[in-house]
C-alpha atoms as a PDB file:
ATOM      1  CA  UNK A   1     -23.039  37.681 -29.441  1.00  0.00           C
ATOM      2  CA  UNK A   2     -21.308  36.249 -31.902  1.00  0.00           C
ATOM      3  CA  UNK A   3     -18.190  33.440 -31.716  1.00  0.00           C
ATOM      4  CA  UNK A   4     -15.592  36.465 -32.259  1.00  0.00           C
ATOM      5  CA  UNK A   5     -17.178  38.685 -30.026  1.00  0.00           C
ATOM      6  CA  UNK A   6     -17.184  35.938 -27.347  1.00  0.00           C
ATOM      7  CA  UNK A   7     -13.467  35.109 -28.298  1.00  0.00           C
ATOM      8  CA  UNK A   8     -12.814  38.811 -27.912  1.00  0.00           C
ATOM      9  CA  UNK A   9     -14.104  39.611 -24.607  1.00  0.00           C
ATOM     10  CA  UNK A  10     -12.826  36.105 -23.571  1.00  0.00           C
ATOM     11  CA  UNK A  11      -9.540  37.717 -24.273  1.00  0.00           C
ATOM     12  CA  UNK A  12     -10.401  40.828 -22.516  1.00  0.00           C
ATOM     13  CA  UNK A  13     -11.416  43.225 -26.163  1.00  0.00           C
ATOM     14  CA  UNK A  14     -14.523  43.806 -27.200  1.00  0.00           C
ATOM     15  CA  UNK A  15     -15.329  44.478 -31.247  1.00  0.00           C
ATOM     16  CA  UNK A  16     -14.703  47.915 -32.217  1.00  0.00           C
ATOM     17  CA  UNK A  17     -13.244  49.236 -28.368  1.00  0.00           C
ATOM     18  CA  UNK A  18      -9.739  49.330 -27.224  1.00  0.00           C
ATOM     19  CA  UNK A  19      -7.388  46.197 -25.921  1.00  0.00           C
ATOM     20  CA  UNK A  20      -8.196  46.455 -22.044  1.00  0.00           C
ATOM     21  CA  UNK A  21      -5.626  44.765 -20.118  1.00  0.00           C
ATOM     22  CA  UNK A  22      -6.306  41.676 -18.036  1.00  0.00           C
ATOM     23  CA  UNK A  23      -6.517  42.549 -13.995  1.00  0.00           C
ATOM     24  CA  UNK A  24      -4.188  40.448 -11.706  1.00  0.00           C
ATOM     25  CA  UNK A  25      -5.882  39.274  -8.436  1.00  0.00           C
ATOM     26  CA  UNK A  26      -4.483  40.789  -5.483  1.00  0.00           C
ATOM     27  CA  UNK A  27      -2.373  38.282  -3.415  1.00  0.00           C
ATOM     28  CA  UNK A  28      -3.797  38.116   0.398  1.00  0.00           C
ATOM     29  CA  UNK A  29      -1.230  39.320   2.947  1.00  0.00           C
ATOM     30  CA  UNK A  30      -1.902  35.468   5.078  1.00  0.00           C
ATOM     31  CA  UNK A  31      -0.779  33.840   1.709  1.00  0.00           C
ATOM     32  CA  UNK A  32       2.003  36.181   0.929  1.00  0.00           C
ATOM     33  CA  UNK A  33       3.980  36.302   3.991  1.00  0.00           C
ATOM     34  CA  UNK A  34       5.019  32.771   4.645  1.00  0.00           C
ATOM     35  CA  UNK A  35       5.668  32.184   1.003  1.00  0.00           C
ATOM     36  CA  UNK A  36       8.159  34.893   1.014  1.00  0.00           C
ATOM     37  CA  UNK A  37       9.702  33.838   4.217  1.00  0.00           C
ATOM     38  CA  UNK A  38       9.568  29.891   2.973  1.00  0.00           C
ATOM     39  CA  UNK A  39      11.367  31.594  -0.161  1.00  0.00           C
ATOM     40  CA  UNK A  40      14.386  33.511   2.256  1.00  0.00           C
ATOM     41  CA  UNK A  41      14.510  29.977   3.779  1.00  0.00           C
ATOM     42  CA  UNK A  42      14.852  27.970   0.923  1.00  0.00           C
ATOM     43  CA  UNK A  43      17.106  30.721  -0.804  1.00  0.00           C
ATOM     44  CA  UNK A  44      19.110  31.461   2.447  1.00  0.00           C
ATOM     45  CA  UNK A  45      21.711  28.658   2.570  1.00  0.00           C
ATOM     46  CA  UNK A  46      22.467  28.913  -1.128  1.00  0.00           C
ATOM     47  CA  UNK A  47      23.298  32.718  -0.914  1.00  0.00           C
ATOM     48  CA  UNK A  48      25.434  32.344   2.196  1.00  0.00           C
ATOM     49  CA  UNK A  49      27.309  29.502  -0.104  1.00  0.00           C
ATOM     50  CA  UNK A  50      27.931  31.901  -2.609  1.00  0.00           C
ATOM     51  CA  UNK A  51      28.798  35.017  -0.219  1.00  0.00           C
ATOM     52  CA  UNK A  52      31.042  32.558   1.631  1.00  0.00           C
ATOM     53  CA  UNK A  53      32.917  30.832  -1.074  1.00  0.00           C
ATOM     54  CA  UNK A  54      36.672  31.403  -1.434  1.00  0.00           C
ATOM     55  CA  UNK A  55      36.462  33.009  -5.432  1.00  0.00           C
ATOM     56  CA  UNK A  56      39.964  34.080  -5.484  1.00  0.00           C
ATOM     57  CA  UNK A  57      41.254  31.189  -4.133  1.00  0.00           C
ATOM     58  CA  UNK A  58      38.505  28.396  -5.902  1.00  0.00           C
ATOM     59  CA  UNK A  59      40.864  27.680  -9.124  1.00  0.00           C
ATOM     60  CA  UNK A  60      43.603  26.484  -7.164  1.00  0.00           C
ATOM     61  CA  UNK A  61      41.105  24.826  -4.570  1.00  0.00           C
ATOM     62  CA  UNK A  62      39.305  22.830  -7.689  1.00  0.00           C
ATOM     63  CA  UNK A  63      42.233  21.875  -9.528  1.00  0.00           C
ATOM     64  CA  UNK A  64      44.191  19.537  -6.836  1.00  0.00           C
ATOM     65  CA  UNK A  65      44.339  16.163  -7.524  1.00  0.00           C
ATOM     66  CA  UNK A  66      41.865  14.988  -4.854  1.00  0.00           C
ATOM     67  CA  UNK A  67      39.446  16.983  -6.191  1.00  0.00           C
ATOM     68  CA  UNK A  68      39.729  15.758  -9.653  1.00  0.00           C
ATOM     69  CA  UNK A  69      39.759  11.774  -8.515  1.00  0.00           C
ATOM     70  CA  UNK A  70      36.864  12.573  -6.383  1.00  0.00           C
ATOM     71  CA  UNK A  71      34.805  13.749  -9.039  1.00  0.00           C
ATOM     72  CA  UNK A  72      35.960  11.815 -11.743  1.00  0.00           C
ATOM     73  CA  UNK A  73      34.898   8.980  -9.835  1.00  0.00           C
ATOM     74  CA  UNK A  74      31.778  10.707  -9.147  1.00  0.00           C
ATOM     75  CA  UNK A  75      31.113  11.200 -12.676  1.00  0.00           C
ATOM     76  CA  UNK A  76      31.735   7.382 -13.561  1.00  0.00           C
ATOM     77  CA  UNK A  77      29.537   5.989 -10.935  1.00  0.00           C
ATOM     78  CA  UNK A  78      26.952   8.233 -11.442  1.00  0.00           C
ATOM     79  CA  UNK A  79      26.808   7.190 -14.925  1.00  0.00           C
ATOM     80  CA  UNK A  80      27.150   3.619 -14.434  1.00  0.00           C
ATOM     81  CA  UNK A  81      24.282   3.970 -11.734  1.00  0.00           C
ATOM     82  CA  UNK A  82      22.102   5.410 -14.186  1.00  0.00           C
ATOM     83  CA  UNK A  83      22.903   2.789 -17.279  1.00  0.00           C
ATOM     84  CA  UNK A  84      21.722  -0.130 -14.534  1.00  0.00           C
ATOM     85  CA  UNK A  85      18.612   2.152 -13.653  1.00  0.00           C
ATOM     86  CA  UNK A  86      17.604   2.171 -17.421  1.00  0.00           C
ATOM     87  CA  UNK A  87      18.651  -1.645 -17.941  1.00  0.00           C
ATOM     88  CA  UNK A  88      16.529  -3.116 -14.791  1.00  0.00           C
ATOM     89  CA  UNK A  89      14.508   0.048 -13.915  1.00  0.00           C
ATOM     90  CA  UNK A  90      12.225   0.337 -17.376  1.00  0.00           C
ATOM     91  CA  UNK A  91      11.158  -3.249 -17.451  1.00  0.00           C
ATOM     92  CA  UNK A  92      10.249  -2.805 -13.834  1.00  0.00           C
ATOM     93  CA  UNK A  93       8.143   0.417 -14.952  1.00  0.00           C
ATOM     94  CA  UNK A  94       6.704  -1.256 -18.004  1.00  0.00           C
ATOM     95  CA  UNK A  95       5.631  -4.318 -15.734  1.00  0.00           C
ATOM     96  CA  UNK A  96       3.436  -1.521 -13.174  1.00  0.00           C
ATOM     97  CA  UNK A  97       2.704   0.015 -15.629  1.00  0.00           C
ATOM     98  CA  UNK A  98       1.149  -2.246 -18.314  1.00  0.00           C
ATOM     99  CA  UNK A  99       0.835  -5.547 -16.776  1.00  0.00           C
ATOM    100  CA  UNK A 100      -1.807  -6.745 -13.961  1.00  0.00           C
ATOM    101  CA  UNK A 101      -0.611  -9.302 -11.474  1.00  0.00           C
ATOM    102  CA  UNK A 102      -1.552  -9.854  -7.833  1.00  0.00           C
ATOM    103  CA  UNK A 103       0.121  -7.706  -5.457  1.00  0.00           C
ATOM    104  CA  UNK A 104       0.888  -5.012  -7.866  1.00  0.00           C
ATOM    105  CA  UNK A 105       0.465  -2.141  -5.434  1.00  0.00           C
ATOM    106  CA  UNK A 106       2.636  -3.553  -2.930  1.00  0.00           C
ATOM    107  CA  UNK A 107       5.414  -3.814  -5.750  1.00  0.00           C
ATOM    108  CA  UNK A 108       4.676  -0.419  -6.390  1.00  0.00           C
ATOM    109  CA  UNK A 109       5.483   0.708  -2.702  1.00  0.00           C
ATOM    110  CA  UNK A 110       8.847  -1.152  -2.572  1.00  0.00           C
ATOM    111  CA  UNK A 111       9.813   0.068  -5.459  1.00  0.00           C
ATOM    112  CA  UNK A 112       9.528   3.829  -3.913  1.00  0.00           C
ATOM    113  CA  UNK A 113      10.470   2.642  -0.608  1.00  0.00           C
ATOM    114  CA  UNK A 114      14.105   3.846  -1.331  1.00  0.00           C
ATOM    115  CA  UNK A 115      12.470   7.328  -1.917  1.00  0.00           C
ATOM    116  CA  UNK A 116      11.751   7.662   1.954  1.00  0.00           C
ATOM    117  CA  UNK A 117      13.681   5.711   3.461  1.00  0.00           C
ATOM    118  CA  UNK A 118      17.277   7.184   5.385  1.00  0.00           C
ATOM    119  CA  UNK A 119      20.129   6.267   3.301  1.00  0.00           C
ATOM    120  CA  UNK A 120      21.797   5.226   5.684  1.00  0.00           C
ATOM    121  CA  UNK A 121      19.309   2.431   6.509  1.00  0.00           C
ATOM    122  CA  UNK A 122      19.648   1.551   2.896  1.00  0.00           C
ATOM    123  CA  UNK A 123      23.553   0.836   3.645  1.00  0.00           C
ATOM    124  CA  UNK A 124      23.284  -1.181   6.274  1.00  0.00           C
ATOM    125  CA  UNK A 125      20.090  -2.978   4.422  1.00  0.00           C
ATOM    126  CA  UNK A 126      22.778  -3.419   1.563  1.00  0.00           C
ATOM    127  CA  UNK A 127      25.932  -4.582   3.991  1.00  0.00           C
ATOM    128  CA  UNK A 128      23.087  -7.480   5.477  1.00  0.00           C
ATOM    129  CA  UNK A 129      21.940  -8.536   1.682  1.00  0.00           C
ATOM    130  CA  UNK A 130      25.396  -7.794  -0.158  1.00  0.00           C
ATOM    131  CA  UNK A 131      28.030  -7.759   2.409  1.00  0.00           C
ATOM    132  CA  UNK A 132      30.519 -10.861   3.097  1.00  0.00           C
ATOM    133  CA  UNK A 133      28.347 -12.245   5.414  1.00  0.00           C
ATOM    134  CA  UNK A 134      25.438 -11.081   4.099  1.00  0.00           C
ATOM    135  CA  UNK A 135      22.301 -12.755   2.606  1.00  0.00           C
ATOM    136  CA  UNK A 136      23.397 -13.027  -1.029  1.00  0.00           C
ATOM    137  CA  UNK A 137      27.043 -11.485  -0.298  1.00  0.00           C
ATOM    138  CA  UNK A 138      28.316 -14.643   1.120  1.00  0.00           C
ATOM    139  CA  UNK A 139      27.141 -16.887  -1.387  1.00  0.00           C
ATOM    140  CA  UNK A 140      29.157 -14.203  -4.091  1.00  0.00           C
ATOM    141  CA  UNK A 141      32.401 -13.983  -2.167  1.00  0.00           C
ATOM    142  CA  UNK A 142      31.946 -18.403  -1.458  1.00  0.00           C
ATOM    143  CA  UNK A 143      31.408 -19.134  -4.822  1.00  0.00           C
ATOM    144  CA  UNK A 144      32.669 -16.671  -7.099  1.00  0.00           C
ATOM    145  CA  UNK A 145      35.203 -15.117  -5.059  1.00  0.00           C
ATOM    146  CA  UNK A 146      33.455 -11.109  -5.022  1.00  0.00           C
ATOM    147  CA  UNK A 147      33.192  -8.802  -2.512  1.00  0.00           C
ATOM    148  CA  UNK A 148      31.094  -5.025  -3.082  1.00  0.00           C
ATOM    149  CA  UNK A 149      31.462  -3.200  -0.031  1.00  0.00           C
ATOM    150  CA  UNK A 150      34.072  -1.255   0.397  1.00  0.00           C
ATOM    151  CA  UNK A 151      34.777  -1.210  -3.926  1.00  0.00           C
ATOM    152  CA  UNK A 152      34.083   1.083  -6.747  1.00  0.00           C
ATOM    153  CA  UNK A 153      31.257  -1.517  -7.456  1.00  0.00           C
ATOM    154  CA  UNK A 154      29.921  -0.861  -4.095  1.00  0.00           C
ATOM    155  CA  UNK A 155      29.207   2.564  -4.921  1.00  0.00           C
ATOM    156  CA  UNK A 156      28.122   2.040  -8.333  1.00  0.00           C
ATOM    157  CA  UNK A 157      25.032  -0.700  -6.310  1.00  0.00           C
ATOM    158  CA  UNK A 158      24.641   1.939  -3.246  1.00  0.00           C
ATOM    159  CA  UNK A 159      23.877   4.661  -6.394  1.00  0.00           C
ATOM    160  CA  UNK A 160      21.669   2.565  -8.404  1.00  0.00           C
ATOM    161  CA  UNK A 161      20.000   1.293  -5.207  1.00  0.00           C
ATOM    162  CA  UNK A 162      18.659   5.171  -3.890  1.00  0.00           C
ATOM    163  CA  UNK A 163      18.319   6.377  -7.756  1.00  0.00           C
ATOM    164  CA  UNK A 164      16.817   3.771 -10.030  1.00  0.00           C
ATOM    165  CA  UNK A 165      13.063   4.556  -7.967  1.00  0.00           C
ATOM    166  CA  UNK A 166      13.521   8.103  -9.792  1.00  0.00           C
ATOM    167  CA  UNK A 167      13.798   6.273 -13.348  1.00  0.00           C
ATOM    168  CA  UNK A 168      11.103   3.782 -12.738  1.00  0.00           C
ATOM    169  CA  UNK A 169       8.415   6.712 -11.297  1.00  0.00           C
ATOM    170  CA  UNK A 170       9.076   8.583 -14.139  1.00  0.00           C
ATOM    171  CA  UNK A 171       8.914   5.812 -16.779  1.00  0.00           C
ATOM    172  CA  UNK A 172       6.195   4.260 -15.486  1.00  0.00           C
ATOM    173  CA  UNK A 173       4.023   8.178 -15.607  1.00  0.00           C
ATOM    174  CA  UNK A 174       4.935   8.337 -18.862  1.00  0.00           C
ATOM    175  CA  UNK A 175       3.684   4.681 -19.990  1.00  0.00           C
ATOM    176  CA  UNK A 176       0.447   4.970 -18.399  1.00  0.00           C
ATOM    177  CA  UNK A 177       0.104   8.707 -19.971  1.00  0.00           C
ATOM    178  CA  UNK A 178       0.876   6.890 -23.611  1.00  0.00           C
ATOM    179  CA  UNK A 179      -1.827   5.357 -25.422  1.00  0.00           C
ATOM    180  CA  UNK A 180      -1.462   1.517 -25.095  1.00  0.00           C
ATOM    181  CA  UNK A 181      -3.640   1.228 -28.331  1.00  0.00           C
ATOM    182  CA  UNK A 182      -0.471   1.892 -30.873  1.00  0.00           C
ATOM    183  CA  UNK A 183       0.839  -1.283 -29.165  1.00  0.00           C
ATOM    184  CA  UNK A 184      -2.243  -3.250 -29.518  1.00  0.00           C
ATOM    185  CA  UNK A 185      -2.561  -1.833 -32.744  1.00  0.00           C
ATOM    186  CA  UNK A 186       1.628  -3.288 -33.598  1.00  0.00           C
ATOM    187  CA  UNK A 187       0.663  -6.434 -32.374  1.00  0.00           C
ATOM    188  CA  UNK A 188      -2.515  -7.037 -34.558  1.00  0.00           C
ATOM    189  CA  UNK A 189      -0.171  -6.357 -37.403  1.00  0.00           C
ATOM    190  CA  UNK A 190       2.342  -9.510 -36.276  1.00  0.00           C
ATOM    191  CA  UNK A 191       4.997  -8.065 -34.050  1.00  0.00           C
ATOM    192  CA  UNK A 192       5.711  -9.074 -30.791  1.00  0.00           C
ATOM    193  CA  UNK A 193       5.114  -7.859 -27.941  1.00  0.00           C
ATOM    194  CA  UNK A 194       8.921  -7.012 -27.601  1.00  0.00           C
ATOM    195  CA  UNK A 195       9.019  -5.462 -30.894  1.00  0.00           C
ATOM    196  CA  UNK A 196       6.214  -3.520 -30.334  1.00  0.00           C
ATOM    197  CA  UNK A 197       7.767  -2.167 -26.916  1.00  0.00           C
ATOM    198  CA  UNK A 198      11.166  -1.630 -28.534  1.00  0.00           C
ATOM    199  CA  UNK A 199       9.898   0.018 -31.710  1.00  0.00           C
ATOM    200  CA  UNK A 200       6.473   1.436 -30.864  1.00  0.00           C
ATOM    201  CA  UNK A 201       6.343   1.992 -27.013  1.00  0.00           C
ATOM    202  CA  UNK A 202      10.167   3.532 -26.623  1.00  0.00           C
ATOM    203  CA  UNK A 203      10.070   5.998 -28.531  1.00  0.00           C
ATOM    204  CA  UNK A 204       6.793   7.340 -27.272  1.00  0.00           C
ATOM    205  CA  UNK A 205       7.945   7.152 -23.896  1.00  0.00           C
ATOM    206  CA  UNK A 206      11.317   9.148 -24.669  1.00  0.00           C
ATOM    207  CA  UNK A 207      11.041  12.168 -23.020  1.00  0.00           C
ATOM    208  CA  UNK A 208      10.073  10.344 -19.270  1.00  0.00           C
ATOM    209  CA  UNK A 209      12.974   8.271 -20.113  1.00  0.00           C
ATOM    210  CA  UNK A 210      15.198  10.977 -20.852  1.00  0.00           C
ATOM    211  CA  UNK A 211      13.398  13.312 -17.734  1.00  0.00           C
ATOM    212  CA  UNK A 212      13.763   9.833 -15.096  1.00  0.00           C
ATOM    213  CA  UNK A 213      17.775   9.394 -16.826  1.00  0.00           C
ATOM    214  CA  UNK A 214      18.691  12.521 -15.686  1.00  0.00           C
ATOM    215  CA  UNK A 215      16.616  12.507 -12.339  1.00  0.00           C
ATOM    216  CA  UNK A 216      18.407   8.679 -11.698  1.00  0.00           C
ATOM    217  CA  UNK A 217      21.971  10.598 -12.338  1.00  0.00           C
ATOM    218  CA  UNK A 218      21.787  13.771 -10.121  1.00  0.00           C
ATOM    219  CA  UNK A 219      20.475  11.956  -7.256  1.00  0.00           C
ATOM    220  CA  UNK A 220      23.256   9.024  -7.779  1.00  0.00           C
ATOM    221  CA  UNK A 221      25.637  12.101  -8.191  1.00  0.00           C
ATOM    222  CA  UNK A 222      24.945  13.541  -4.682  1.00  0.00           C
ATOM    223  CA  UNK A 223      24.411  10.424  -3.025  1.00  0.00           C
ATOM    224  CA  UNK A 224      26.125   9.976   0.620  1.00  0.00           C
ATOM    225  CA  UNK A 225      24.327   7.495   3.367  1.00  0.00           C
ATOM    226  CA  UNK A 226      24.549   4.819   1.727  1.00  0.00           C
ATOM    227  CA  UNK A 227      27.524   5.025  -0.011  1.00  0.00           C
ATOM    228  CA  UNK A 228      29.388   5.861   2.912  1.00  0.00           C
ATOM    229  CA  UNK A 229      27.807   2.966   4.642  1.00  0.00           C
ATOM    230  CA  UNK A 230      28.199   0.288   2.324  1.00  0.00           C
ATOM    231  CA  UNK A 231      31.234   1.652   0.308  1.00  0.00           C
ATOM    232  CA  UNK A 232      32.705   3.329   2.765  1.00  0.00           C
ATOM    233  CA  UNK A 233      35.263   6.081   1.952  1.00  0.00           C
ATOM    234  CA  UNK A 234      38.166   5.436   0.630  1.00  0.00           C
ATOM    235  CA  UNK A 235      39.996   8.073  -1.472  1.00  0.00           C
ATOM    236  CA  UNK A 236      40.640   7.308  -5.775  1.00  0.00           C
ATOM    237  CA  UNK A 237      38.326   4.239  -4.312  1.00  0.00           C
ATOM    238  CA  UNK A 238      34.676   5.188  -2.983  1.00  0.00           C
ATOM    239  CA  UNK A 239      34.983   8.294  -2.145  1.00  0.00           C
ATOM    240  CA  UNK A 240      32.840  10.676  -4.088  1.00  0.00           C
ATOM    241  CA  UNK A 241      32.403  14.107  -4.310  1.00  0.00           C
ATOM    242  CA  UNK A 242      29.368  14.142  -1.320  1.00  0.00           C
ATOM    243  CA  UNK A 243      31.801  12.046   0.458  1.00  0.00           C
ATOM    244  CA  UNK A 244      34.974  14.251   0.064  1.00  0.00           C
ATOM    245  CA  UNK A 245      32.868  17.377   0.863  1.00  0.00           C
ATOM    246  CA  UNK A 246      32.251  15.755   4.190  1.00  0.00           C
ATOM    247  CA  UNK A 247      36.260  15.046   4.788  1.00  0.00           C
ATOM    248  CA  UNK A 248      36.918  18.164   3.646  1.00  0.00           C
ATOM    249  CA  UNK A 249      34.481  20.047   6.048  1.00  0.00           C
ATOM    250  CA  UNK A 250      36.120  18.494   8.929  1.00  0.00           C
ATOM    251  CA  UNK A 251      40.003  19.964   8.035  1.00  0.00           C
ATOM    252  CA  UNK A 252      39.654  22.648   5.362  1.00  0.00           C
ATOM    253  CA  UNK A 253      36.273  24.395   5.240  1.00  0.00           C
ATOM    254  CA  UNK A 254      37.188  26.012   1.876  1.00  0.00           C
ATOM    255  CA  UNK A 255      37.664  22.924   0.249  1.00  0.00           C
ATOM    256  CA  UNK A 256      34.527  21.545   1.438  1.00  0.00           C
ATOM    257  CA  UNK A 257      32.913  25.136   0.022  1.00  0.00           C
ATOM    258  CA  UNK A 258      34.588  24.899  -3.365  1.00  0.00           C
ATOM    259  CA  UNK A 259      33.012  21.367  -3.754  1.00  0.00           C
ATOM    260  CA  UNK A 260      29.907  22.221  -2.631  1.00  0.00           C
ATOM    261  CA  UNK A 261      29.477  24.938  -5.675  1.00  0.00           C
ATOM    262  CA  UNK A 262      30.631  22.044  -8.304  1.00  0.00           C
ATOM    263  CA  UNK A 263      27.540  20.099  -7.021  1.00  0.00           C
ATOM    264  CA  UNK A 264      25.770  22.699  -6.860  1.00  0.00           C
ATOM    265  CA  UNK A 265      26.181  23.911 -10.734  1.00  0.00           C
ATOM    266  CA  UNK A 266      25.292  20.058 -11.603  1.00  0.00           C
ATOM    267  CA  UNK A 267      22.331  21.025  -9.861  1.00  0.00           C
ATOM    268  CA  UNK A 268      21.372  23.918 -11.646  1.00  0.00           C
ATOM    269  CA  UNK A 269      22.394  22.078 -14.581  1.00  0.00           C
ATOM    270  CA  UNK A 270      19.840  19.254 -13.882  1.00  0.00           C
ATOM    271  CA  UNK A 271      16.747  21.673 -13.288  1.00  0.00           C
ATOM    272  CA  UNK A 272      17.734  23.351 -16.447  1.00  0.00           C
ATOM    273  CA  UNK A 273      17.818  20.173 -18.583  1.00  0.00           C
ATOM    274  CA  UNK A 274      14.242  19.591 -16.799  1.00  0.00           C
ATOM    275  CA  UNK A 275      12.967  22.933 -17.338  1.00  0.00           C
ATOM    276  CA  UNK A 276      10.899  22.295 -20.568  1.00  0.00           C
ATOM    277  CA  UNK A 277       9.011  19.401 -19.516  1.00  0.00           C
ATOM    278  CA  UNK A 278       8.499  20.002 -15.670  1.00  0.00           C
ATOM    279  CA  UNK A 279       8.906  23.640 -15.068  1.00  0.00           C
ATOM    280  CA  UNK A 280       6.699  24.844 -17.758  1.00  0.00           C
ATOM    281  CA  UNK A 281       2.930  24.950 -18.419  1.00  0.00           C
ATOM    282  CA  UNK A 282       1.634  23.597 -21.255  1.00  0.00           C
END
């Protein structure tokens, strides 16, 4: 058999005979039950959002003024949480990543510690390190006169605290997937190892960057344990759009259902913008 006729049946043809179409396994009936009902499960509370939500009544419901602070200030943390993700949290990748020191795999597992652990233990962990009498806090609000908890820049640290682990996982996966030789090769030619990183190594790692960015944001978007521990929530202040869901809940249900869709669009919006490089098979 020749190289086309072994591409061809590969392909399911054989030379001269007609196209035959490829023949689906059969899914077993074990396998196929529980993955539909883990789909109904999964799917469940998102249709009864929709079915519940208050449609005629959402424009006026998303256009008060607490709903607009809340997520404006939502929007702003989020952000900022992200920008000090990307300014401490791909060093921190590069360094796991490309560097051997001793203890490395220990660094590795605090650095995704914040992945499993309750957010709400993260706020208190944060109140004992950052608060006024905390480890560091004291010597802030001693010597420089600032206090975090319970300020915008509270929620900003609670954000960056629970997302920047998102950035550095993904940063780091795509450093070690990159060939390290183009920055060997930059450095024979005389540039540092800075320069080679900023103009060699960046741009190669782009799309984990870009893939971890948006990751860091969405999670720092619907963050609430911590904030609400170390922030606290305080409206036009701290209090986010998790946060005012959660006041809301308690006193107008509607409310709480209207800002539950706007989070979860920016949801939708996320796993779309991560489609292409996630959802996909090469």
């Amino acid at each position: 058999m020749t190289k086309a006729d072994e591409s061809g049946a590969a392909a399911g043809t054989l030379p001269g005979g007609p196209r035959r179409r490829r023949v689906r396994p059969a899914v077993p009936l074990p396998l196929l039950l529980p993955g539909a009902v883990a789909l109904v499960f999964l799917l469940l509370p998102l249709v009864a959002l929709l079915v519940r939500a208050p449609w005629r009544g959402l424009p006026s419901l998303l256009t008060s003024a607490e709903v607009w602070q809340a997520l404006q200030l939502s929007l702003i943390c989020a952000t900022a949480a992200t920008a000090v993700s990307l300014v401490l949290g791909v060093p921190l990748a590069w360094l796991l990543a490309r560097t051997e020191f001793p203890g490395r795999g220990f660094v590795r597992a605090l650095v995704t510690l914040p992945l499993v652990l309750p957010p709400v233990v993260g706020g208190v962990a944060l109140l004992l390190a950052l608060g006024r009498n905390g480890v560091v806090g004291q010597w802030l609000d001693s010597w420089f006169g600032i206090t975090l908890p319970f300020t915008t820049a509270g929620v900003v640290i609670a954000e960056s605290f629970v997302a920047m682990p998102f950035l550095v996982i993904s940063v780091e996966g795509a450093l070690r997937a990159a060939d390290p030789r183009y920055e060997e090769a930059a450095t024979t030619l005389g540039a540092s190892r800075f320069t080679a990183f900023r103009r060699v190594t960046l741009p190669l790692i782009a799309p984990g960057i870009a893939a971890g960015s948006v990751l860091a944001w969405a999670r720092a978007l619907g963050e609430f344990g911590a904030t609400i521990t170390f922030a606290g929530n305080f409206p036009g202040r701290t209090q986010t759009m998790p946060l005012a869901v959660y006041l809301a809940l308690q006193n107008d249900p509607d409310a709480a259902i209207a800002l539950s869709l706007v989070l979860l669009a920016v949801s939708i919006a996320v796993l779309a913008a991560l489609r292409d490089r996630w959802m996909t098979a090469s």
